[in-house]
N, C-alpha and C. Protein backbone atom coordinates (compact mmCIF):
# COMPACT_ATOMS: atom_id res chain seq x y z
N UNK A 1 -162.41 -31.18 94.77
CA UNK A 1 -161.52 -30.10 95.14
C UNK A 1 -160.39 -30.67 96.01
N UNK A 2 -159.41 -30.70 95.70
CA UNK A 2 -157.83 -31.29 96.15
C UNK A 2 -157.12 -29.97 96.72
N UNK A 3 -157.31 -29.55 97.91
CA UNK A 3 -156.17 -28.64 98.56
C UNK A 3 -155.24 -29.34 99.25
N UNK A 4 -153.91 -28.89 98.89
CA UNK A 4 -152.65 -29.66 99.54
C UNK A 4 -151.66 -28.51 99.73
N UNK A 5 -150.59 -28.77 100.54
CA UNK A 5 -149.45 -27.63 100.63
C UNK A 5 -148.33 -28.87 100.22
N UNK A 6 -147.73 -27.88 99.85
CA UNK A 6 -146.23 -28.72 99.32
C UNK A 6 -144.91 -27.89 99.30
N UNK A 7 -144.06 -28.58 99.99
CA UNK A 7 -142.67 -27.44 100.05
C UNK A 7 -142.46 -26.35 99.06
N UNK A 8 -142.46 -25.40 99.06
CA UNK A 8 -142.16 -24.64 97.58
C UNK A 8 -140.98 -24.58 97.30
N UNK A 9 -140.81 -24.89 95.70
CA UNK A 9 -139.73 -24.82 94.71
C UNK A 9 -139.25 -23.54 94.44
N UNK A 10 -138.21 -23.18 94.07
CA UNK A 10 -137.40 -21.88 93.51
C UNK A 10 -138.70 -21.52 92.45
N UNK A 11 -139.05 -22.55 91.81
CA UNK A 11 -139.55 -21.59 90.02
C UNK A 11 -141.21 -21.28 90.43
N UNK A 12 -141.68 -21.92 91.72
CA UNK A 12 -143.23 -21.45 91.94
C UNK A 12 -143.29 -19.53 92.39
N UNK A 13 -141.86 -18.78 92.97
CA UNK A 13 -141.65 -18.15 93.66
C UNK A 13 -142.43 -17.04 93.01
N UNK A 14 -142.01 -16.88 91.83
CA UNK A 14 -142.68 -15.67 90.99
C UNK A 14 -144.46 -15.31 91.15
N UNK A 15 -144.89 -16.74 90.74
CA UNK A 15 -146.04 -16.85 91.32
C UNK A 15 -146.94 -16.41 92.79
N UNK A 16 -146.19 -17.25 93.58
CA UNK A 16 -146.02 -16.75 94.66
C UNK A 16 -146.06 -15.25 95.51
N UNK A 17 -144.96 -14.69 94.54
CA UNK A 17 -144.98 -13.11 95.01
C UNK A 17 -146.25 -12.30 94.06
N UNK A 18 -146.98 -12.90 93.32
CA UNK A 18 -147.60 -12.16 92.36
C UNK A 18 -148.93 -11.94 93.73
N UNK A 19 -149.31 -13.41 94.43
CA UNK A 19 -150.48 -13.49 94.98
C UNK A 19 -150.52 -13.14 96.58
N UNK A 20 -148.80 -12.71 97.19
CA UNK A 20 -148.73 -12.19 98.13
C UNK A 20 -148.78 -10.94 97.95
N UNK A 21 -148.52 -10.31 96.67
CA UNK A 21 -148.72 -8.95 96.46
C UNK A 21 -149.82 -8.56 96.37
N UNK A 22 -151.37 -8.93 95.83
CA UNK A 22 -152.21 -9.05 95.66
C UNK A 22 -152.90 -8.59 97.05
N UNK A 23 -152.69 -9.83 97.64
CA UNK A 23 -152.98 -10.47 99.08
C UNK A 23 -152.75 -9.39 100.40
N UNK A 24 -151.59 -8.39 99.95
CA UNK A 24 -151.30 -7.56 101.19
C UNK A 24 -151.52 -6.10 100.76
N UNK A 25 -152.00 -6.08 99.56
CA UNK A 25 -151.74 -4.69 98.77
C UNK A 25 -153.14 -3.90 99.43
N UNK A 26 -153.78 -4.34 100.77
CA UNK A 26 -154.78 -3.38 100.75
C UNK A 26 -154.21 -3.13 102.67
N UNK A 27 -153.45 -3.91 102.88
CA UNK A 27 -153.41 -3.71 104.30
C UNK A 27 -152.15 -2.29 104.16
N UNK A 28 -151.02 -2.48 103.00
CA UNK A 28 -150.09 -1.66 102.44
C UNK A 28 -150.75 -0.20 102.32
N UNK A 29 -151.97 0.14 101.35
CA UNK A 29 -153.08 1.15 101.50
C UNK A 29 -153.43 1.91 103.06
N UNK A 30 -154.00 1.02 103.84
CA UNK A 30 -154.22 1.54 104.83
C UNK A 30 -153.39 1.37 106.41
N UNK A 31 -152.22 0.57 106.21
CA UNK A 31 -151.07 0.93 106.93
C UNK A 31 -149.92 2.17 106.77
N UNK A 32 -149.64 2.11 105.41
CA UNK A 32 -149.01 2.62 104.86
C UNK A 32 -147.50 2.07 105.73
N UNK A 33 -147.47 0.73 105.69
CA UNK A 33 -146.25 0.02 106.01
C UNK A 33 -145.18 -0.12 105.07
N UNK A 34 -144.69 0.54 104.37
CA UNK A 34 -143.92 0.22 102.91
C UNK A 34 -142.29 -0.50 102.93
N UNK A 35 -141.75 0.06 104.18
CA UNK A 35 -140.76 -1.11 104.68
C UNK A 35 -141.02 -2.33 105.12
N UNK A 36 -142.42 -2.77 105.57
CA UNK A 36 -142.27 -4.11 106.54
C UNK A 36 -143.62 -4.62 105.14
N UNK A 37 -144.63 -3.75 104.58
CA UNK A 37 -145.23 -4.81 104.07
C UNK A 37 -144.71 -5.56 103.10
N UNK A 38 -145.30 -7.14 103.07
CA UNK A 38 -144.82 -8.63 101.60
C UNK A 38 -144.96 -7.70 100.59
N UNK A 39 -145.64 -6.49 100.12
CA UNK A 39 -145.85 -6.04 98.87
C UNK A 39 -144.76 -5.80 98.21
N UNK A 40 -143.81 -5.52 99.32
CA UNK A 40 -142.45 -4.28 99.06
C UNK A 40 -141.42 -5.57 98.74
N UNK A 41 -141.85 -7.13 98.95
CA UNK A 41 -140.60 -7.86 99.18
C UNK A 41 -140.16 -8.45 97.87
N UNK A 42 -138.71 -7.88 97.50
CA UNK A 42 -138.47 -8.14 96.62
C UNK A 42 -137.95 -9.85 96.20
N UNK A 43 -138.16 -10.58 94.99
CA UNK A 43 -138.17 -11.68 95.01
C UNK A 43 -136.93 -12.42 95.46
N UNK A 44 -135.66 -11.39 95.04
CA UNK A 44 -134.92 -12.33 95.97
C UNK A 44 -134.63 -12.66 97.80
N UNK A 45 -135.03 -12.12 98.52
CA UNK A 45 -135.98 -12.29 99.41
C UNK A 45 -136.25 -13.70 99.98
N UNK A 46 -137.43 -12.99 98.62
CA UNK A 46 -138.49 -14.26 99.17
C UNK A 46 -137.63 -15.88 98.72
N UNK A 47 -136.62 -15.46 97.50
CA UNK A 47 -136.09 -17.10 97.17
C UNK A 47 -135.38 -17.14 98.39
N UNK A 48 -134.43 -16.73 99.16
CA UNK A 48 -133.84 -16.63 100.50
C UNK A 48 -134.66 -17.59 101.40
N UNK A 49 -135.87 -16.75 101.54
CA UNK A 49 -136.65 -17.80 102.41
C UNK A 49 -137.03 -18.98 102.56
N UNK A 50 -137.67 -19.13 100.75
CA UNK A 50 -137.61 -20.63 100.46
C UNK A 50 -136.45 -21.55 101.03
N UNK A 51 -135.53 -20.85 100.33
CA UNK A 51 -134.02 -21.63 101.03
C UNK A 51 -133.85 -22.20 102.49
N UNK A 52 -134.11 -20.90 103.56
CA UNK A 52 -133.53 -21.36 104.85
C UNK A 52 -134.65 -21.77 105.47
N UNK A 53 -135.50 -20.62 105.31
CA UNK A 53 -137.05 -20.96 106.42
C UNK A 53 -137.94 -22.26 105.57
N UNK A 54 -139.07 -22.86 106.44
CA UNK A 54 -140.01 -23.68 105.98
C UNK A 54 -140.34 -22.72 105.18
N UNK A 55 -140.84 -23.08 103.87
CA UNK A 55 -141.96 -22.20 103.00
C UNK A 55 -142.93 -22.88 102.32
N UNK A 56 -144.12 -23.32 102.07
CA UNK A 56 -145.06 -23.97 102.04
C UNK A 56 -145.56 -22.99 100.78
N UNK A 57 -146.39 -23.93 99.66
CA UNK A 57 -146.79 -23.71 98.12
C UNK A 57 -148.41 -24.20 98.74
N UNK A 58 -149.56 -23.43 98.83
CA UNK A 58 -150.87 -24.03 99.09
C UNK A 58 -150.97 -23.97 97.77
N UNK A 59 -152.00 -25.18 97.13
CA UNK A 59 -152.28 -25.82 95.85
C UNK A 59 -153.53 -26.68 95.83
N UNK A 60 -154.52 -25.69 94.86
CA UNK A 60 -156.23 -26.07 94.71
C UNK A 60 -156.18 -26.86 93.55
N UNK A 61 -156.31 -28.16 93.60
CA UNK A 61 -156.29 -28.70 92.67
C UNK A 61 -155.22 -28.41 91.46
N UNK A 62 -154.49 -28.06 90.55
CA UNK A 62 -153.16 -27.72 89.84
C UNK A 62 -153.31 -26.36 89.80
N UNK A 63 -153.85 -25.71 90.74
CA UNK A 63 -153.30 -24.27 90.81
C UNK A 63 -152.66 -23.43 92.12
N UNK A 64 -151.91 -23.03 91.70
CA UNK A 64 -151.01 -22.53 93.21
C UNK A 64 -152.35 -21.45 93.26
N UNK A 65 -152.54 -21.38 94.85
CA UNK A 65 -153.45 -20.29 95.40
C UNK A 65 -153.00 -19.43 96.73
N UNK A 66 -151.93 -19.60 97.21
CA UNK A 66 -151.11 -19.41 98.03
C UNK A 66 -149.85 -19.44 98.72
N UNK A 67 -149.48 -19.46 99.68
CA UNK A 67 -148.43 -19.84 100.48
C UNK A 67 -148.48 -19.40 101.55
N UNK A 68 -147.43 -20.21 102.18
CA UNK A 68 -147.08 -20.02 103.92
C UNK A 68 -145.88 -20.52 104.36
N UNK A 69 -145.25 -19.47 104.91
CA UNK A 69 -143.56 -18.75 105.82
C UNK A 69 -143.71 -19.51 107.00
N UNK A 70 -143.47 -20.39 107.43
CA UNK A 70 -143.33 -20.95 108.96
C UNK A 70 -141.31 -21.06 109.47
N UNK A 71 -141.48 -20.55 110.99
CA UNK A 71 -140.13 -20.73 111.29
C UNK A 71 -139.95 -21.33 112.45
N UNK A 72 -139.29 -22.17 112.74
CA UNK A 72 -138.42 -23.46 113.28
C UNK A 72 -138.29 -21.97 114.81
N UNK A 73 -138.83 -22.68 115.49
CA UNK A 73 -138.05 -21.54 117.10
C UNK A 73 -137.66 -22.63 117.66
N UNK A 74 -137.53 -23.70 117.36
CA UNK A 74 -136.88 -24.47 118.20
C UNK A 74 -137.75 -25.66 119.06
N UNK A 75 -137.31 -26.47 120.01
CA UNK A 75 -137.94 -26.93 121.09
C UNK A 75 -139.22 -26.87 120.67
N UNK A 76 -139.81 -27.60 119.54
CA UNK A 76 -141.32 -27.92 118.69
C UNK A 76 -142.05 -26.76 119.09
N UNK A 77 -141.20 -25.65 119.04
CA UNK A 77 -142.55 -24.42 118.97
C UNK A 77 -142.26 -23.79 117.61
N UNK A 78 -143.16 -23.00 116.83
CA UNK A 78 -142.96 -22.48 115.74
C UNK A 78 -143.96 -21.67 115.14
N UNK A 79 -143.65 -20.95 114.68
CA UNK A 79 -144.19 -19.61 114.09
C UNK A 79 -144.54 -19.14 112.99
N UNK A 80 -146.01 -19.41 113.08
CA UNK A 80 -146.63 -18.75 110.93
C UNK A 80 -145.83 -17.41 111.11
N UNK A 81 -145.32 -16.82 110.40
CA UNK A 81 -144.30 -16.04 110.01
C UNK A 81 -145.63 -15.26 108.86
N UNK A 82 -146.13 -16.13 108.25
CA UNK A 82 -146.59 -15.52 106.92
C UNK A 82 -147.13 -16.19 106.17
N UNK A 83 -149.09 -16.13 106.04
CA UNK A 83 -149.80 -17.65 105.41
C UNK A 83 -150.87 -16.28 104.68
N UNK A 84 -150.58 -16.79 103.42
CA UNK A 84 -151.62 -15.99 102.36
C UNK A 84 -152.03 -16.28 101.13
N UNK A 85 -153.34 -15.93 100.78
CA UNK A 85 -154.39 -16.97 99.76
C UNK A 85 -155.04 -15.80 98.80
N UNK A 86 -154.91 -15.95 97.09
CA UNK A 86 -155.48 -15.04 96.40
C UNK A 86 -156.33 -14.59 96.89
N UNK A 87 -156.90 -13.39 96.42
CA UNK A 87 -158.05 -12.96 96.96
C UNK A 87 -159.47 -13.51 96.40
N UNK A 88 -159.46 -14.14 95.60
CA UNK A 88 -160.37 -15.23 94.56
C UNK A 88 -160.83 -16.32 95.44
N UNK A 89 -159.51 -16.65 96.54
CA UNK A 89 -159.92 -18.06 97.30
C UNK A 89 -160.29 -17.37 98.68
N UNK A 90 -159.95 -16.66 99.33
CA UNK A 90 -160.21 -16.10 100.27
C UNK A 90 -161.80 -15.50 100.84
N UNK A 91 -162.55 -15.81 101.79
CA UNK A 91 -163.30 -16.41 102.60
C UNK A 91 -164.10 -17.06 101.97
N UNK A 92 -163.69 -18.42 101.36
CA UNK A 92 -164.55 -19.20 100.75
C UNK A 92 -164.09 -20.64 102.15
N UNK A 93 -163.79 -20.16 103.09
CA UNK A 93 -163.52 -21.74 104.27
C UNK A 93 -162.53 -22.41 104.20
N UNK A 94 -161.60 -22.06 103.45
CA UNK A 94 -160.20 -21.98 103.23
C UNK A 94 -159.52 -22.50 104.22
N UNK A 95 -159.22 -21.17 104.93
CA UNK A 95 -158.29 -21.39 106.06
C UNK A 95 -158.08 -21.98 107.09
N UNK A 96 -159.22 -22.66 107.68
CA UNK A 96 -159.07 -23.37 108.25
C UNK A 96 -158.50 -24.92 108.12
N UNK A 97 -158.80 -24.93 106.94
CA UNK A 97 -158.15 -26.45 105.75
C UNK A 97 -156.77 -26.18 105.82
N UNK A 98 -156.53 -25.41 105.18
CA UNK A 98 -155.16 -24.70 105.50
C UNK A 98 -154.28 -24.98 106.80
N UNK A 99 -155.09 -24.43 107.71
CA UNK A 99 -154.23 -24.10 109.06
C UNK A 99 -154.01 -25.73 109.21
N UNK A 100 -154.88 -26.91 109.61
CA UNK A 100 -155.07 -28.04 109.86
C UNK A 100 -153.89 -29.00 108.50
N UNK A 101 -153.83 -28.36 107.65
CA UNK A 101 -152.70 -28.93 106.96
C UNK A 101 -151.22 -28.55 107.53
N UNK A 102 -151.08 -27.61 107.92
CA UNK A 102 -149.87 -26.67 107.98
C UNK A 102 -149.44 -27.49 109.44
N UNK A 103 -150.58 -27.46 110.70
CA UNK A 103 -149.92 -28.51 111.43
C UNK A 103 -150.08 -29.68 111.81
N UNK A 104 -150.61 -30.34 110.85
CA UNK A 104 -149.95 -31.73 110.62
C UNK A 104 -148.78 -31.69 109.95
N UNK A 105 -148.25 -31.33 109.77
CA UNK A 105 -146.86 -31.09 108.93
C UNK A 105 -145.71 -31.38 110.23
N UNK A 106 -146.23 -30.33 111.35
CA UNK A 106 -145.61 -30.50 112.54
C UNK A 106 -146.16 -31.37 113.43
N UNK A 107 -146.39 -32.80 113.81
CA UNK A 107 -146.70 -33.45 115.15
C UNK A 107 -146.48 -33.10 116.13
N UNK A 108 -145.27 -32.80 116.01
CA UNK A 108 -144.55 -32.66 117.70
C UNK A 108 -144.87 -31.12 117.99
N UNK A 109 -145.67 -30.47 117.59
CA UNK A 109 -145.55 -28.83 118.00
C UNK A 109 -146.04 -28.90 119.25
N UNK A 110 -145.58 -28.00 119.97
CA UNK A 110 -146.10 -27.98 121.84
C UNK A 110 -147.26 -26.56 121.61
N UNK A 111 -146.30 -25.28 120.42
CA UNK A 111 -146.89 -24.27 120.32
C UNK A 111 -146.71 -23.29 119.18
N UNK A 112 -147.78 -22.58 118.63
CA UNK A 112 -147.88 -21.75 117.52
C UNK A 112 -147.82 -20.41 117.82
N UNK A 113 -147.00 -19.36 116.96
CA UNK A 113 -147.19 -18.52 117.47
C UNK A 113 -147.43 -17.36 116.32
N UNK A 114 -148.00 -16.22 116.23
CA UNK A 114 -148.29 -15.27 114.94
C UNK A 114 -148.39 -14.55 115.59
N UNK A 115 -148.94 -13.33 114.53
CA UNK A 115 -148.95 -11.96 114.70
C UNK A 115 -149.72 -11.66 113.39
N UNK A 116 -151.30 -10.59 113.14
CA UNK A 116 -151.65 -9.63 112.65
C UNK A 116 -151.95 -8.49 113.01
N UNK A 117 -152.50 -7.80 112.07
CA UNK A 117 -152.71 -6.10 112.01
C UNK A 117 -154.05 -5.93 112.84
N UNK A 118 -153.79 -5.24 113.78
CA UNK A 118 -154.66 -4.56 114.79
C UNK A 118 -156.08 -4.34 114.09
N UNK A 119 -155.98 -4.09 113.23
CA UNK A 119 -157.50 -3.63 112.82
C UNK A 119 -158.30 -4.47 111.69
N UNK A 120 -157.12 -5.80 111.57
CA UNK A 120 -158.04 -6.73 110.90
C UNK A 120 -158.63 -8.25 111.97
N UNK A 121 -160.11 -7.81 112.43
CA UNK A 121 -160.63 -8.05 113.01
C UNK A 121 -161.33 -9.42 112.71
N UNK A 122 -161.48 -9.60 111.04
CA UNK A 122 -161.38 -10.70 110.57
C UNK A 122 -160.62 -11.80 111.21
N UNK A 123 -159.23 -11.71 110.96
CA UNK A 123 -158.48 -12.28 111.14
C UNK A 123 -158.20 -12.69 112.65
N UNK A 124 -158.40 -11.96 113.51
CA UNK A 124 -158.60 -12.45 115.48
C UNK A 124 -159.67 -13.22 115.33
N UNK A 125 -160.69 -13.13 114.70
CA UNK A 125 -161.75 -13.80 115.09
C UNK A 125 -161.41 -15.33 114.44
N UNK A 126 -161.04 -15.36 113.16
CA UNK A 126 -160.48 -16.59 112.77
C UNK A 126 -159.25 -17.29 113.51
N UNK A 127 -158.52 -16.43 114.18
CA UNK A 127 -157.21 -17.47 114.90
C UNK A 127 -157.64 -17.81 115.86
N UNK A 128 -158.66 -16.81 116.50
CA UNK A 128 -159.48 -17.45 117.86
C UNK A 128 -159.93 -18.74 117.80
N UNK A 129 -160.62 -18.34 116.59
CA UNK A 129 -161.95 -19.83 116.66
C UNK A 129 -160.87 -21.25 116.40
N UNK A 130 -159.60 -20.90 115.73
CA UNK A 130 -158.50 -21.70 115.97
C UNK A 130 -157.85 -22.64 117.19
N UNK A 131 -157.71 -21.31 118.01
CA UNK A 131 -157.43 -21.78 119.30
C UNK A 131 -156.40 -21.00 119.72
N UNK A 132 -156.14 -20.00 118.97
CA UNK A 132 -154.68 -18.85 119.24
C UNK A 132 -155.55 -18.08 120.51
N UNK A 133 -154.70 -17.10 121.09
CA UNK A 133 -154.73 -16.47 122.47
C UNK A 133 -154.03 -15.21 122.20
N UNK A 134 -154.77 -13.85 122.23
CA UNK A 134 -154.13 -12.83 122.18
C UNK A 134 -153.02 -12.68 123.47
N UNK A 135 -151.95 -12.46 123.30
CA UNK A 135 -151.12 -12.35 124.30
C UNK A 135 -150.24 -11.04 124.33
N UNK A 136 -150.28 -10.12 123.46
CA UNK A 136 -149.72 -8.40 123.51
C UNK A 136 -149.71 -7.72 122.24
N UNK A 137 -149.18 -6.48 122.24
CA UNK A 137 -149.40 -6.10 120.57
C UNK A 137 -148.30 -5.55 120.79
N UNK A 138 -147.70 -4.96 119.48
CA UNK A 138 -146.15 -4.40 119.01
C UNK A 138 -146.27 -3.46 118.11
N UNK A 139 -146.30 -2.08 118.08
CA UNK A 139 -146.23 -1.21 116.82
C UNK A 139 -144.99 -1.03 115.92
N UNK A 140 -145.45 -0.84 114.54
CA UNK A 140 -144.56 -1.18 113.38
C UNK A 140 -144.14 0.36 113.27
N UNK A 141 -145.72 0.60 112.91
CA UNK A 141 -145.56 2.47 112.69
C UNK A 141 -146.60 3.38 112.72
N UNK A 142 -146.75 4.42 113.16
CA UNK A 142 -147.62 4.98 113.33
C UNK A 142 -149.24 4.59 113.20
N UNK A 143 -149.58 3.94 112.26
CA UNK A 143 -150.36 3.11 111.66
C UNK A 143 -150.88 2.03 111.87
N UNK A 144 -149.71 1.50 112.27
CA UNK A 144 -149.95 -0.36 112.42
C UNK A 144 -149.14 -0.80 113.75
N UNK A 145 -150.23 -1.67 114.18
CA UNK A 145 -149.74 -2.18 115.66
C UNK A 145 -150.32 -3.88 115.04
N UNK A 146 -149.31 -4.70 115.59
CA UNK A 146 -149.16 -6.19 115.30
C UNK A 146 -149.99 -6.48 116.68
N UNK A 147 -151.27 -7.63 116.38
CA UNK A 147 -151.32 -8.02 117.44
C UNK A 147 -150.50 -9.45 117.73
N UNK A 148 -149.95 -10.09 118.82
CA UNK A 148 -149.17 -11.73 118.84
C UNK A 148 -150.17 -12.33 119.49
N UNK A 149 -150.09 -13.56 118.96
CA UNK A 149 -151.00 -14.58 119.39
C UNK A 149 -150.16 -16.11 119.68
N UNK A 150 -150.72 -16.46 120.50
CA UNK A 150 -149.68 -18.24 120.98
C UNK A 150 -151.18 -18.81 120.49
N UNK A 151 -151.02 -20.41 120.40
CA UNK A 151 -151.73 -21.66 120.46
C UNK A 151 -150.64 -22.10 121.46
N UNK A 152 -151.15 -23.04 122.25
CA UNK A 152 -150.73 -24.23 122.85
C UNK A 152 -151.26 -25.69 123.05
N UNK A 153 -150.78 -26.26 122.10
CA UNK A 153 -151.09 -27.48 121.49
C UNK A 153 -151.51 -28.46 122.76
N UNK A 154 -152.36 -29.00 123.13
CA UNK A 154 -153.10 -29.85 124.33
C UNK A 154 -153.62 -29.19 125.40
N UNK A 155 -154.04 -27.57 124.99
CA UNK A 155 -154.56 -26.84 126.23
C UNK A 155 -155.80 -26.04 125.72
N UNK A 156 -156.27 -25.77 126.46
CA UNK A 156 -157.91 -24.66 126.10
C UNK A 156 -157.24 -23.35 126.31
C-alpha cells in the first residue's frame, strides 16, 4: 500500500470535487451550511485554489482518494484550510499517515492551525491525539459553530 500526496494538477480537480462532495455531504445534511459547505463549491473555485493556495492530491497506490487545501500565513505558520478522504478510505488509520505527510512537506513550520464542526467529535479527538489545542470556536450559522485549533511545532 503506497500513500503519497502530490501537488494537484488542473485535470485531477473533477475527481477531486466528486470525493469532497461525497466527503462533506453529511455534515451539509446536518448543518445545513449551504453557503460555506465544499459540497456547494463549484469547480471553478476549486481550480482557483489549485492555482494560488497549496493544494495537495492524496494518492493510494494509483488511485486519487483525497485531498488537502493548506495556506501559506506566512512566518512558517500555516493552515489545513481543508484535508478530505473518500468515505471508502476513511477510518481505516489514514489520517494520521496523511497528516505526517502533509508536514513534512513543511520543515520549517513553527505552527498549524484548523478548524472543525462542533459536533464532530471524531475529529477533536483525532487532532488532539495529533497534538492540535482547542483554542476558541466561531459560528457559521445557526447550526454550525467551527471549533480552531493551533499545533505548535516543538511544544506539548
Amino acid at each position: 500500500m503506497d500513500l503519497i500526496i502530490k501537488r494537484t494538477k488542473e485535470v485531477e480537480a473533477r475527481r477531486l470535487l466528486e470525493i469532497q462532495t461525497e466527503a462533506f455531504s453529511e455534515d451539509l445534511i446536518r448543518y445545513e451550511d449551504h453557503d460555506t459547505n465544499p459540497v456547494n463549491e463549484p469547480i471553478e473555485k476549486l481550480l482557483r485554489k489549485i492555482e494560488i493556495f497549496i493544494h495537495y492530491t492524496i494518492w493510494l497506490d494509483d488511485e486519487i482518494i483525497g485531498g488537502a487545501d493548506i495556506r501559506d500565513l506566512k512566518e512558517n505558520k500555516y493552515r489545513l484550510n481543508r484535508v478530505f478522504l473518500s468515505c471508502e478510505y476513511q477510518n481505516k488509520g489514514l489520517g494520521s499517515k496523511i497528516m505526517k505527510l502533509i508536514e513534512s512537506e513543511f520543515p520549517t513550520a513553527i505552527e498549524w492551525s484548523l478548524d472543525t464542526p462542533h459536533l464532530n467529535t471524531r475529529n477533536h479527538h483525532f487532532y488532539e491525539k495529533l497534538g492540535f489545542k482547542k483554542v476558541r470556536q466561531h459560528q457559521i450559522t445557526s447550526k454550525l459553530f467551527l471549533i480552531d485549533y493551533v499545533k505548535k511545532i516543538g511544544s506539548n
